[in-house]
Every structure is written in structure tokens, then in C-alpha cells.
PDB file of N, CA and C in Angstrom:
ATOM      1  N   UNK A   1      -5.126   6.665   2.256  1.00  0.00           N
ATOM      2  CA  UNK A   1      -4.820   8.074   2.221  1.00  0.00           C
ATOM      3  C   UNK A   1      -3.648   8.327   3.170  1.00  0.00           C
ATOM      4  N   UNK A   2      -2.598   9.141   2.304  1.00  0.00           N
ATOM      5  CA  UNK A   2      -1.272   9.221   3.611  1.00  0.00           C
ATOM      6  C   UNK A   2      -1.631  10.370   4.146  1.00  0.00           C
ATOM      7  N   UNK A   3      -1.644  10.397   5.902  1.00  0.00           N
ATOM      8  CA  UNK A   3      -1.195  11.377   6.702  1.00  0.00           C
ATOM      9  C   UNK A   3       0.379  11.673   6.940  1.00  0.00           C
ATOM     10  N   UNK A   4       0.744  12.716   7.099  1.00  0.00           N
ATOM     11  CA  UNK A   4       2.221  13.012   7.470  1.00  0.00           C
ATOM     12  C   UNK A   4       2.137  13.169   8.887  1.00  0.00           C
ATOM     13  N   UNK A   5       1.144  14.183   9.283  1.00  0.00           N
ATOM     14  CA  UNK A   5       1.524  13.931  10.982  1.00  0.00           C
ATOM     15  C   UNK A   5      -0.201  14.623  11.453  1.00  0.00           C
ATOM     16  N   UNK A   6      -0.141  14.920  12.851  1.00  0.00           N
ATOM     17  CA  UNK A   6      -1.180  15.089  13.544  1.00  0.00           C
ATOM     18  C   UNK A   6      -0.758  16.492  14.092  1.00  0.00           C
ATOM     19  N   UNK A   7      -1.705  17.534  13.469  1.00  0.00           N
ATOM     20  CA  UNK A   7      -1.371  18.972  13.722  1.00  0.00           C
ATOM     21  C   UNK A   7      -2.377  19.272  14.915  1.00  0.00           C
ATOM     22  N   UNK A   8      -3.210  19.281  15.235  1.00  0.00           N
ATOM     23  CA  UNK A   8      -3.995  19.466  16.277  1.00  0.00           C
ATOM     24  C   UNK A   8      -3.478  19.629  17.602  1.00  0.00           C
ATOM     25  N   UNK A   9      -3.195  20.639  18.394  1.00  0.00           N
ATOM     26  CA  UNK A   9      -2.836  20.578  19.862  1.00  0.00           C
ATOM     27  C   UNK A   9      -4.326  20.593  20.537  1.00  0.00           C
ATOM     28  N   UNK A  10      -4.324  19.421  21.481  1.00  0.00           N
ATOM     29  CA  UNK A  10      -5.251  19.240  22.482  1.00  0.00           C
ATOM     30  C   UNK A  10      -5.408  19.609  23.614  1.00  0.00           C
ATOM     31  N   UNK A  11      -6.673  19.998  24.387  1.00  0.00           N
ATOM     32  CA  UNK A  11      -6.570  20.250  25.650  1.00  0.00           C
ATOM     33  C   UNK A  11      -5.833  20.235  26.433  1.00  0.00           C
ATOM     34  N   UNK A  12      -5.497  18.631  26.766  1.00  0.00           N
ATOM     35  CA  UNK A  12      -4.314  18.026  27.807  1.00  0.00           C
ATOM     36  C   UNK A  12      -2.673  18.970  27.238  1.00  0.00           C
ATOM     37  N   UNK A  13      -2.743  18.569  26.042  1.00  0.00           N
ATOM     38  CA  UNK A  13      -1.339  19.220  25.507  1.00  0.00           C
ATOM     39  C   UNK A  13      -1.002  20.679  26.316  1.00  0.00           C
ATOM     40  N   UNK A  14      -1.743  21.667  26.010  1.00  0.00           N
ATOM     41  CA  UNK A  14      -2.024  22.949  26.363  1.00  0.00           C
ATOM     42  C   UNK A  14      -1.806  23.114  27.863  1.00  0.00           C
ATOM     43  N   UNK A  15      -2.184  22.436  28.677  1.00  0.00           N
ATOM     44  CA  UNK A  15      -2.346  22.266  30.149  1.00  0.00           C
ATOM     45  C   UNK A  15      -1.090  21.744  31.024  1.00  0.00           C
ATOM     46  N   UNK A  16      -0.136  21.188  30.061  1.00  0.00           N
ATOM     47  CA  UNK A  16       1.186  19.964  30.386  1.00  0.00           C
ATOM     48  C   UNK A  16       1.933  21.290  31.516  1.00  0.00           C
ATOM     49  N   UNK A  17       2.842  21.103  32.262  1.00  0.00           N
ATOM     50  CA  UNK A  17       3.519  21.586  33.112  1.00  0.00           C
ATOM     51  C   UNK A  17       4.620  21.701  31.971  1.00  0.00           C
ATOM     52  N   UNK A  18       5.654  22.993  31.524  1.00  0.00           N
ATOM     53  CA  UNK A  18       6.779  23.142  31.269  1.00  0.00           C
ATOM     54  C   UNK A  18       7.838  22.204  31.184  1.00  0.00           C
ATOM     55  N   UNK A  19       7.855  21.432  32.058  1.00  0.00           N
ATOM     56  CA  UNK A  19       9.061  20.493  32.091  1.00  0.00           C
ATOM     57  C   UNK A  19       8.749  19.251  31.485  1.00  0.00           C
ATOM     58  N   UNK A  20       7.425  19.112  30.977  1.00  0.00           N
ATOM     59  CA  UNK A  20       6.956  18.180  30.272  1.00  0.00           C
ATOM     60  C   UNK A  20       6.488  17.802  29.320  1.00  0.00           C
ATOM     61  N   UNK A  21       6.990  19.171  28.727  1.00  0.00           N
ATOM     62  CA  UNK A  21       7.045  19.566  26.763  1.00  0.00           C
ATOM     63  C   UNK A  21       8.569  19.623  26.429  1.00  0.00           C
ATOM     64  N   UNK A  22       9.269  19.388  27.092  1.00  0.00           N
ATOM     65  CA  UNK A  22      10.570  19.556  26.651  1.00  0.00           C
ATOM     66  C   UNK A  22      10.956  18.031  26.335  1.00  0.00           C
ATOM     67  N   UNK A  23      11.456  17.504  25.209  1.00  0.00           N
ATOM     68  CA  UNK A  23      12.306  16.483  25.180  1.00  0.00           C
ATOM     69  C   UNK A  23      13.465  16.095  25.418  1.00  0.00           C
ATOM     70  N   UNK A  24      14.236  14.742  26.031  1.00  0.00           N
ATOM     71  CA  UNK A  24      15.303  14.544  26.447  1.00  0.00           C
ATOM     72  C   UNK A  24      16.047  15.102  25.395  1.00  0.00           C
ATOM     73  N   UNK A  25      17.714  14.876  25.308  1.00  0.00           N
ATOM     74  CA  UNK A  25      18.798  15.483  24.681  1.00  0.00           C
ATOM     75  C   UNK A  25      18.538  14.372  23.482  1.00  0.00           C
ATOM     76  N   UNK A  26      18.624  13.662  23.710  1.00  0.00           N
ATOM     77  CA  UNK A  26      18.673  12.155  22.442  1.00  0.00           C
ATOM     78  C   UNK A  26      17.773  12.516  21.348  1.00  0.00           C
ATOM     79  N   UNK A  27      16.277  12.567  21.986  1.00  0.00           N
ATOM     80  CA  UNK A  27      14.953  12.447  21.243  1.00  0.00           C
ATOM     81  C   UNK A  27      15.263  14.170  20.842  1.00  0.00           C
ATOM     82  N   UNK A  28      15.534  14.837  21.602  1.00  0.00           N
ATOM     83  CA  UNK A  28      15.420  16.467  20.732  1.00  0.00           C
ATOM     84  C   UNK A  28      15.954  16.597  19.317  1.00  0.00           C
ATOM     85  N   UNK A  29      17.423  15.800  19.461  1.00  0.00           N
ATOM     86  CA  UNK A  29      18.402  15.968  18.246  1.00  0.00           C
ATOM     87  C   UNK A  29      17.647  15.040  16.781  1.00  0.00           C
ATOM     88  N   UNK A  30      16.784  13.976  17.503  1.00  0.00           N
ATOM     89  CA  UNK A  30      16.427  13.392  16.313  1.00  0.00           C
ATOM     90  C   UNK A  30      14.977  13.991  15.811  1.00  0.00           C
ATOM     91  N   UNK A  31      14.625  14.163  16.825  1.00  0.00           N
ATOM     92  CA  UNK A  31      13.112  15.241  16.273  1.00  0.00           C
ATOM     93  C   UNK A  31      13.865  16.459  15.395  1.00  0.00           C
ATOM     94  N   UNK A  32      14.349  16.716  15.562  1.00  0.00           N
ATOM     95  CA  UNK A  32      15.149  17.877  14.863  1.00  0.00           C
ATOM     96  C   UNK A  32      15.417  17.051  13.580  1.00  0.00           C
ATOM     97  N   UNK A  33      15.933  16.297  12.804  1.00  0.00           N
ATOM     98  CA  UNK A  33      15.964  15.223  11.954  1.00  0.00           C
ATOM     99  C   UNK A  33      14.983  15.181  11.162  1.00  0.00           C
ATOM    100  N   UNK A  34      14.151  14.364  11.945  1.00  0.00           N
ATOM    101  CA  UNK A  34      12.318  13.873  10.992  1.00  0.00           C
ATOM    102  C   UNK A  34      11.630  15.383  11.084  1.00  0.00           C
ATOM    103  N   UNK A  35      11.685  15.932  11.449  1.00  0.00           N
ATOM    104  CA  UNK A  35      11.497  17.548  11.240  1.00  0.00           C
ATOM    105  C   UNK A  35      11.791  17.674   9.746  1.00  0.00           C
ATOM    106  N   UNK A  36      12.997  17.591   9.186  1.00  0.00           N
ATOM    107  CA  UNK A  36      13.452  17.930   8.350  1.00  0.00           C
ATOM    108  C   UNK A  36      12.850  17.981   6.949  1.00  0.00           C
ATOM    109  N   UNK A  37      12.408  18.606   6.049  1.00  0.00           N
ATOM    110  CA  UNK A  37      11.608  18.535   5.079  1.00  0.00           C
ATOM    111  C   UNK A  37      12.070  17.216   4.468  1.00  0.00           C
ATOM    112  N   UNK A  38      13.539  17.892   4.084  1.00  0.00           N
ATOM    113  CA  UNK A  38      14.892  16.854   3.162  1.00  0.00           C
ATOM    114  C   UNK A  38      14.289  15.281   3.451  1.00  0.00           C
ATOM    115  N   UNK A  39      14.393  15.046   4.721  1.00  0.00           N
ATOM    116  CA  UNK A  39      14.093  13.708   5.143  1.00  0.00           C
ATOM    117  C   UNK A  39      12.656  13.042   4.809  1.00  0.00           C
ATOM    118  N   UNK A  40      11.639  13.485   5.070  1.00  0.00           N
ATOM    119  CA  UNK A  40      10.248  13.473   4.510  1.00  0.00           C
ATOM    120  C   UNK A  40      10.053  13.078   3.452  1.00  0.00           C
ATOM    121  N   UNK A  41      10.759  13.616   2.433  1.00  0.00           N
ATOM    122  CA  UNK A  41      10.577  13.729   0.871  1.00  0.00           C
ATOM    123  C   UNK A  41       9.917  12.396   0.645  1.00  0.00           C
ATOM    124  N   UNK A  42      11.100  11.593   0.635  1.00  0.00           N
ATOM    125  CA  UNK A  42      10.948  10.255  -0.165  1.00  0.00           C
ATOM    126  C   UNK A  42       9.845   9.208   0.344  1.00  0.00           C
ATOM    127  N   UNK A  43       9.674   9.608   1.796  1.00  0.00           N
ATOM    128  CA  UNK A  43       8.294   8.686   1.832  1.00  0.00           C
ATOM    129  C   UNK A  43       6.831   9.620   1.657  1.00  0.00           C
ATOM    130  N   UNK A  44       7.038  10.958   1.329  1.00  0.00           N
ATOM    131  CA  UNK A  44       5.982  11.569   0.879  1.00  0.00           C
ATOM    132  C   UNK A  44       6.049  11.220  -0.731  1.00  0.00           C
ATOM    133  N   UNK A  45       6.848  10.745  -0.953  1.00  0.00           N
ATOM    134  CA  UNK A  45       6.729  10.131  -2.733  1.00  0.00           C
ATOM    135  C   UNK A  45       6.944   9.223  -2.876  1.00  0.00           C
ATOM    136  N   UNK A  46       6.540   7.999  -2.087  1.00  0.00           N
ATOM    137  CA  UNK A  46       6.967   6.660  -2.409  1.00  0.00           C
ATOM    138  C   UNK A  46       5.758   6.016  -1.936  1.00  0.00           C
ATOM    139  N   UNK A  47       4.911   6.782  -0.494  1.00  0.00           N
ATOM    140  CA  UNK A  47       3.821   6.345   0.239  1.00  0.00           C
ATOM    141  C   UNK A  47       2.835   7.069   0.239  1.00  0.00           C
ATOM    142  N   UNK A  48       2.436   7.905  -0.835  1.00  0.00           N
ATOM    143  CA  UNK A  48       0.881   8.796  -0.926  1.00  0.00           C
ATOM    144  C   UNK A  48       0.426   8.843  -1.888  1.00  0.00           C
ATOM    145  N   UNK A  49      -0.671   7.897  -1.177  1.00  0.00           N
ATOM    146  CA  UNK A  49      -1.571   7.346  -1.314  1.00  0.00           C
ATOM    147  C   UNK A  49      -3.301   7.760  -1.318  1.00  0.00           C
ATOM    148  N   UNK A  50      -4.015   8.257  -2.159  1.00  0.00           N
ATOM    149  CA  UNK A  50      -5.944   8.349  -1.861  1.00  0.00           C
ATOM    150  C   UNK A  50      -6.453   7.604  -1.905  1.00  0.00           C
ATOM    151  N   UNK A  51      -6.148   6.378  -2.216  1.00  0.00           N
ATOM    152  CA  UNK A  51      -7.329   5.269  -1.564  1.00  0.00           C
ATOM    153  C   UNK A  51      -7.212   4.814  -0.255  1.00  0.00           C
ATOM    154  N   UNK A  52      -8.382   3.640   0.434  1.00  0.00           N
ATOM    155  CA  UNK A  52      -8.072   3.343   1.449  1.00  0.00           C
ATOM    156  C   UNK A  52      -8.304   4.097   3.121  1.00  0.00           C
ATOM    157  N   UNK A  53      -8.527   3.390   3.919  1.00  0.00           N
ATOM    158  CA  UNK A  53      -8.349   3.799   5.518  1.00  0.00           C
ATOM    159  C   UNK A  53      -6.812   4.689   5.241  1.00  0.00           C
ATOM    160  N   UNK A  54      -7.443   5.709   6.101  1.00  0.00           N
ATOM    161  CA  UNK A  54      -5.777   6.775   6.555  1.00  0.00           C
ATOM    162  C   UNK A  54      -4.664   5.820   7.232  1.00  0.00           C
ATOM    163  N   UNK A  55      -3.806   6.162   6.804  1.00  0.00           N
ATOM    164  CA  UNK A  55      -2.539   5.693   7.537  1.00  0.00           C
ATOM    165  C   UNK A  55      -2.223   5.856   9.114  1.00  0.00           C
ATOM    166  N   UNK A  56      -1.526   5.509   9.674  1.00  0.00           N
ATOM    167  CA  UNK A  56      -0.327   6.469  10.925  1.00  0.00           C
ATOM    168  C   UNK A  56       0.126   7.431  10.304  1.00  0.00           C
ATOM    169  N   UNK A  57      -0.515   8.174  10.630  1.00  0.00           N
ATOM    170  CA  UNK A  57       0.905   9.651  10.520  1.00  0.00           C
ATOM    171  C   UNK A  57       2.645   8.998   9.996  1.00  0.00           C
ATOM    172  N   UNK A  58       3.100   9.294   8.950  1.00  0.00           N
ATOM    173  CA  UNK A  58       4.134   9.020   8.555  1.00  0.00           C
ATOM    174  C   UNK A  58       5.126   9.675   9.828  1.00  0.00           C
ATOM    175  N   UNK A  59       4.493  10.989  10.179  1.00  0.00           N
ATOM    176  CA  UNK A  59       5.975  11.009  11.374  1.00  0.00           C
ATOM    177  C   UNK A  59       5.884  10.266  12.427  1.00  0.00           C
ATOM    178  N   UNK A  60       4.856  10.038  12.870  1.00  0.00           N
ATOM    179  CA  UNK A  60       4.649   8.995  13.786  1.00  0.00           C
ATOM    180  C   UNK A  60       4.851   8.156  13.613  1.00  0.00           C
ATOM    181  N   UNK A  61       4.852   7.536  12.526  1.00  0.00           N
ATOM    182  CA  UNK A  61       5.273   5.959  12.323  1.00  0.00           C
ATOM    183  C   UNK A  61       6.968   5.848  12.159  1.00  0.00           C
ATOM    184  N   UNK A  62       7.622   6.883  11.045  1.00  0.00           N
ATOM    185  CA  UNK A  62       9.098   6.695  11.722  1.00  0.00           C
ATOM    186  C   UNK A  62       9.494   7.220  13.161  1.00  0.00           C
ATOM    187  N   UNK A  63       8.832   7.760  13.638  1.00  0.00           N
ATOM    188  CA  UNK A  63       9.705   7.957  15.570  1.00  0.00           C
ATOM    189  C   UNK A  63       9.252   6.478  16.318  1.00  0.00           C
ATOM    190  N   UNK A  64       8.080   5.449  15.572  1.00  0.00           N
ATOM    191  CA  UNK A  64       7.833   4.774  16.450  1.00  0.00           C
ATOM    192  C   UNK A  64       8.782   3.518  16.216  1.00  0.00           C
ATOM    193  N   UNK A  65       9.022   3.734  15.075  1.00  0.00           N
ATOM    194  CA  UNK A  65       9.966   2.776  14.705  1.00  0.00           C
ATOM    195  C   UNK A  65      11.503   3.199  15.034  1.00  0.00           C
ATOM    196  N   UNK A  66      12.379   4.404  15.393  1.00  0.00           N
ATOM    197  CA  UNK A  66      13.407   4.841  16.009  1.00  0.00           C
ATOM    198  C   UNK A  66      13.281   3.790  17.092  1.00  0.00           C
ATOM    199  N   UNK A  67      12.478   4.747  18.012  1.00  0.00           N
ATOM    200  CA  UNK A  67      11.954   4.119  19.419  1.00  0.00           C
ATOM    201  C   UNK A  67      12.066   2.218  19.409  1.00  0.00           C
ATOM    202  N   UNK A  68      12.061   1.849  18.636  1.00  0.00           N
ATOM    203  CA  UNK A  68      12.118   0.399  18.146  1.00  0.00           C
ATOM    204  C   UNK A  68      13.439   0.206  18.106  1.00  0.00           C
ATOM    205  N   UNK A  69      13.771   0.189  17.429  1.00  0.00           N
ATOM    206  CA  UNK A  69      14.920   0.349  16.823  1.00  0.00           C
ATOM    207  C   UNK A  69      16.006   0.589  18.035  1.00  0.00           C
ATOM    208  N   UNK A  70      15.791   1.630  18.778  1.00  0.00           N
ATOM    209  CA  UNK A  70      16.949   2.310  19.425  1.00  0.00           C
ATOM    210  C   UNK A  70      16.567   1.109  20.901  1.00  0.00           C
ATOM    211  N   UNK A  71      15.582   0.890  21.125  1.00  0.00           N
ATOM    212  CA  UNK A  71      15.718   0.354  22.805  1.00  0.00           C
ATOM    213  C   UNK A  71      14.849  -1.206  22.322  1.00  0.00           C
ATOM    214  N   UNK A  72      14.573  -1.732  21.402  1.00  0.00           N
ATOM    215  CA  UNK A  72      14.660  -3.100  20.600  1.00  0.00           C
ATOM    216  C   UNK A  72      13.348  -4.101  21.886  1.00  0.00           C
ATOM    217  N   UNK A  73      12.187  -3.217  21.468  1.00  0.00           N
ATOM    218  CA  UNK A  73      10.611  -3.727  22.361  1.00  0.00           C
ATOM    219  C   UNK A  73      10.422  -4.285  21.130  1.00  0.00           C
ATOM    220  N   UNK A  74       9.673  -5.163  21.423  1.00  0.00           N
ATOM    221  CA  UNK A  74       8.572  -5.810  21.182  1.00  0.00           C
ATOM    222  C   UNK A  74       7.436  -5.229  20.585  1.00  0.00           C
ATOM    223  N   UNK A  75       6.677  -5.554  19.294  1.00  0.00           N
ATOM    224  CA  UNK A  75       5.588  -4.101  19.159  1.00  0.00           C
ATOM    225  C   UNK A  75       4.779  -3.849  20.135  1.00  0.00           C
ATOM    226  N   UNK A  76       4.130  -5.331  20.896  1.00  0.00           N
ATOM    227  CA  UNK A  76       3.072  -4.949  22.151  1.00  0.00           C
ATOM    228  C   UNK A  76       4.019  -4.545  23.256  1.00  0.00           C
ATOM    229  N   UNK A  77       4.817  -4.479  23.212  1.00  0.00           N
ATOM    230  CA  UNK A  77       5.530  -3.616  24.771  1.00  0.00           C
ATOM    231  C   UNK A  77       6.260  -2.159  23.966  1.00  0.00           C
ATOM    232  N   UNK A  78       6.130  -1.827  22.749  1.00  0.00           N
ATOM    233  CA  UNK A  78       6.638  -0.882  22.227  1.00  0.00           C
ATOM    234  C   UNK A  78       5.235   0.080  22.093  1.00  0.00           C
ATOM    235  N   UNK A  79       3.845  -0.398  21.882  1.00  0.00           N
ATOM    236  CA  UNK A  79       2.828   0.321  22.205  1.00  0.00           C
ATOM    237  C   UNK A  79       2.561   0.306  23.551  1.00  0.00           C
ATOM    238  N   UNK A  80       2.977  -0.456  24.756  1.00  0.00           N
ATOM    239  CA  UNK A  80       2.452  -0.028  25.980  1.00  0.00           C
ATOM    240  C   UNK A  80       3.205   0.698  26.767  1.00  0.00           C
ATOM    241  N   UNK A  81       4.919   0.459  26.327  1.00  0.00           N
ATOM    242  CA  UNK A  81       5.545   1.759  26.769  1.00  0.00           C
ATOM    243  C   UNK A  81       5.425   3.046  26.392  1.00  0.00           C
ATOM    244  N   UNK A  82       5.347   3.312  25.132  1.00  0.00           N
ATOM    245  CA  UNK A  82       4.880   4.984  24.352  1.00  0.00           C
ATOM    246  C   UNK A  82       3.400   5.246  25.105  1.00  0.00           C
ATOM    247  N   UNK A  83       2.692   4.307  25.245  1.00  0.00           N
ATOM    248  CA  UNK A  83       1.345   4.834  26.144  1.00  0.00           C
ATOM    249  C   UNK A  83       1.597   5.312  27.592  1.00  0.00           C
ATOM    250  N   UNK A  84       2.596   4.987  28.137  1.00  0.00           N
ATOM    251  CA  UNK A  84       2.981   5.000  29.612  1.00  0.00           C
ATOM    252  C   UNK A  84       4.018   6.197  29.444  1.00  0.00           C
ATOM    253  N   UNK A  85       4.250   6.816  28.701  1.00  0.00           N
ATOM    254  CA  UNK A  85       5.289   7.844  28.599  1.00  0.00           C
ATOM    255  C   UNK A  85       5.011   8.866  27.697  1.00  0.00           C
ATOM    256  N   UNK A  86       4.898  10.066  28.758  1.00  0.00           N
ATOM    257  CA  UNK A  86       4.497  11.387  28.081  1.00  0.00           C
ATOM    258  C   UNK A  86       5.366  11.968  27.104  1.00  0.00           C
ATOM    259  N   UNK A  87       6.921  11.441  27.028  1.00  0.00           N
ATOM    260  CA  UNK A  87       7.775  12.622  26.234  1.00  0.00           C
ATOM    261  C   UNK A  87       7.583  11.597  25.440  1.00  0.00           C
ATOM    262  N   UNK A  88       7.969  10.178  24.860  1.00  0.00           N
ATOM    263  CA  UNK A  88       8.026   9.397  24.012  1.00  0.00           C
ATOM    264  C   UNK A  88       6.420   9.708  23.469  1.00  0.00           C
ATOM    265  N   UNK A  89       4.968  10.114  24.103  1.00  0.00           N
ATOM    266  CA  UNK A  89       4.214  10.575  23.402  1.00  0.00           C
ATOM    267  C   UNK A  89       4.266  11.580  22.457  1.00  0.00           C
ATOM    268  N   UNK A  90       4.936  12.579  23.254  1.00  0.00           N
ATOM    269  CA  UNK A  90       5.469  13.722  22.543  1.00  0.00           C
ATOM    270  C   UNK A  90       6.489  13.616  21.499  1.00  0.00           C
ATOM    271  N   UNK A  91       7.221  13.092  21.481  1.00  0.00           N
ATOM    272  CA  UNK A  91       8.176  12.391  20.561  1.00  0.00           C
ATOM    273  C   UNK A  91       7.543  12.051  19.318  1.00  0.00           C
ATOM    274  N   UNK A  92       6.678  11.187  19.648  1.00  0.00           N
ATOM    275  CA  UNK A  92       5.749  10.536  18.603  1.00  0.00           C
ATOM    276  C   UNK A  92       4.438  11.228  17.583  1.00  0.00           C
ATOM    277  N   UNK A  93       4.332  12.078  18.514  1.00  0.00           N
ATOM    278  CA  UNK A  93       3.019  13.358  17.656  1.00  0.00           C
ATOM    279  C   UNK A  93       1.889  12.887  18.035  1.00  0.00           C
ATOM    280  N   UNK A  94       1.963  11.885  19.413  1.00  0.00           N
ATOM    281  CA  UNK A  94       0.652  11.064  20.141  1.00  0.00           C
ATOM    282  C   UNK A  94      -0.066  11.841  21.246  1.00  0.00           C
ATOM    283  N   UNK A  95      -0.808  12.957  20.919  1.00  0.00           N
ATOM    284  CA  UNK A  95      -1.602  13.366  22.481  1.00  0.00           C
ATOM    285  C   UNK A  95      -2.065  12.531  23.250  1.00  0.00           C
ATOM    286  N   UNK A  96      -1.749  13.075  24.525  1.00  0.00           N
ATOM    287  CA  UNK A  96      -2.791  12.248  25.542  1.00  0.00           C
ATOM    288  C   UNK A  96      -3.800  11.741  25.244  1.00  0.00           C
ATOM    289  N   UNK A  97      -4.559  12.206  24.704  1.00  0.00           N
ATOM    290  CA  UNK A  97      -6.335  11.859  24.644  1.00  0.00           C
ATOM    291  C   UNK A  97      -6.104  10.954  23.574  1.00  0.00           C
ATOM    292  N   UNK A  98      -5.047  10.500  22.678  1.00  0.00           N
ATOM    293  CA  UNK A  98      -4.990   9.745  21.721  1.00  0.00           C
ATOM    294  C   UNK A  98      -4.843   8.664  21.392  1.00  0.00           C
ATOM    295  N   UNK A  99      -4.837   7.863  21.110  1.00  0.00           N
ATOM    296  CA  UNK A  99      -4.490   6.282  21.257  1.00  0.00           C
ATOM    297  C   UNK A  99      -3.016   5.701  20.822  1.00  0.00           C
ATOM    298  N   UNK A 100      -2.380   5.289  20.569  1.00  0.00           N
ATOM    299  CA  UNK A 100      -1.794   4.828  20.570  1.00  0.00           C
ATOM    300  C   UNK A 100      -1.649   3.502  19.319  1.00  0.00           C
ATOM    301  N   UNK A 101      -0.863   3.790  18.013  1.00  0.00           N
ATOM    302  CA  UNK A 101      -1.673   2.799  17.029  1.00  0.00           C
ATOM    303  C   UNK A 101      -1.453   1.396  17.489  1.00  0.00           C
ATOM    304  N   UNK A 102      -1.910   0.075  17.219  1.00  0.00           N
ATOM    305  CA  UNK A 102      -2.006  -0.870  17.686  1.00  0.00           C
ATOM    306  C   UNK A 102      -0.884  -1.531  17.024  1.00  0.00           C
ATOM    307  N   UNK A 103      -0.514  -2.494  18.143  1.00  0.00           N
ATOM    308  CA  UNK A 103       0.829  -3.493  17.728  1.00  0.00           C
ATOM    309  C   UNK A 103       1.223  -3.886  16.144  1.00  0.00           C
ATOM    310  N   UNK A 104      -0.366  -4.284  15.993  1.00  0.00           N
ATOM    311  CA  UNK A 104      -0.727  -5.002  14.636  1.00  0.00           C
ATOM    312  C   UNK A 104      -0.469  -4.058  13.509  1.00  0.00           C
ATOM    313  N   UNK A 105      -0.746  -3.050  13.283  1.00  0.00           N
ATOM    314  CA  UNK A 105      -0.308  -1.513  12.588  1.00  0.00           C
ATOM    315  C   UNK A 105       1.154  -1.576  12.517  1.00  0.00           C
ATOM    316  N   UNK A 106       1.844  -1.959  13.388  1.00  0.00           N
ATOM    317  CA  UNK A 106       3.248  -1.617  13.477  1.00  0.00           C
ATOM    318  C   UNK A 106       4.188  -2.743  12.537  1.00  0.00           C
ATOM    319  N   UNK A 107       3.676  -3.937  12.476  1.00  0.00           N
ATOM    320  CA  UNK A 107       3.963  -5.144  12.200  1.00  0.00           C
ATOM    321  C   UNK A 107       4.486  -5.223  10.896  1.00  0.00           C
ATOM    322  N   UNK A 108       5.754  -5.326  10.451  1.00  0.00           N
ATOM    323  CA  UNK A 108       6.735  -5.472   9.326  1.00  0.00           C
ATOM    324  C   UNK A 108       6.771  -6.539   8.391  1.00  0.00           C
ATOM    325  N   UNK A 109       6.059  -7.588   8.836  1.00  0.00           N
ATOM    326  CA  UNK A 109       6.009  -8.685   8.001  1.00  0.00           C
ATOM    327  C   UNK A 109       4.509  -9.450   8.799  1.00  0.00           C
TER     328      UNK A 109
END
């Protein structure tokens, strides 16, 4: 079953200090991007899916792969840095209280 993203704001979320809902200049411009309906489209019609365990959040899974992409971790150091970092959580559509999908999830081949 495809998820697109994780709508739920959580406790912790709600509670964050101001300066720690804001995203850097980099990550703002591209959240602004995968935001984009336009952009969405094609993996909302190429990857949805009703059978099966739920997915990653499709937006989560392309910011986690940016995040890849742009600073070139490792998947197990690409899940333990997004766990160690609140805006790259935020970035990602990952609350605090949330986990973090596992290396193995991420894995391309």
C-alpha cells in the first residue's frame, strides 16, 4: 500500500523551539520542490500500490534519498545521521517520536 507522506503533527513537534522548525536555505528551496504536486505525480502513478506492508512515505523516501545523494552516506550512516538531526528530520517528514526507516528499506539493489 503506497503512503505519500506522514500528516500527523506530534507532541514533540508542537513543543520544538522556533528556530527549530525552520529549515536551512538549501533544504527549504528543495522542500519547496517535493512539495510540488507536478513532481509527485509520476511516482503517485507508477508506485500505488494496495497490496502488501505500507511503504516509506514516498516523500520521505525521495528527501532521504536527496540527503544521499547530496552529502553521499552510506545507508547505515545515512539513517544514523537523519536520526541525530532535527531539521534533516524535519526535512524528511520524520517526527521525533518516530523511527527512522531502516538501512535495509533504503537499499537500491
Amino acid at each position: 500500500m503506497l503512503r505519500t507522506h506522514q500528516n500527523q503533527v506530534t507532541l514533540w513537534d508542537s513543543i520544538l523551539p522556533e528556530s527549530l522548525l525552520s529549515l536551512p536555505a538549501e533544504l527549504e528551496r528543495i522542500d519547496q520542490i517535493l512539495n510540488d504536486e507536478r513532481f509527485m505525480w509520476p511516482f503517485l502513478e507508477n508506485f500505488n500500490t494496495t497490496m502488501g506492508r505500507p511503504t516509506v512515505p514516498v516523500q520521505t523516501y525521495l528527501r532521504l534519498m536527496y540527503i544521499k545523494f547530496r552529502y553521499q552516506p552510506g545507508d547505515e550512516t545515512l539513517v544514523q545521521e537523519v536520526s541525530d538531526s532535527l531539521h534533516w528530520r524535519r526535512f524528511c517528514h520524520i517526527a521525533i517520536d518516530q523511527k527512522v526507516p531502516d538501512a535495509t528499506t533504503l537499499q537500491s539493489s
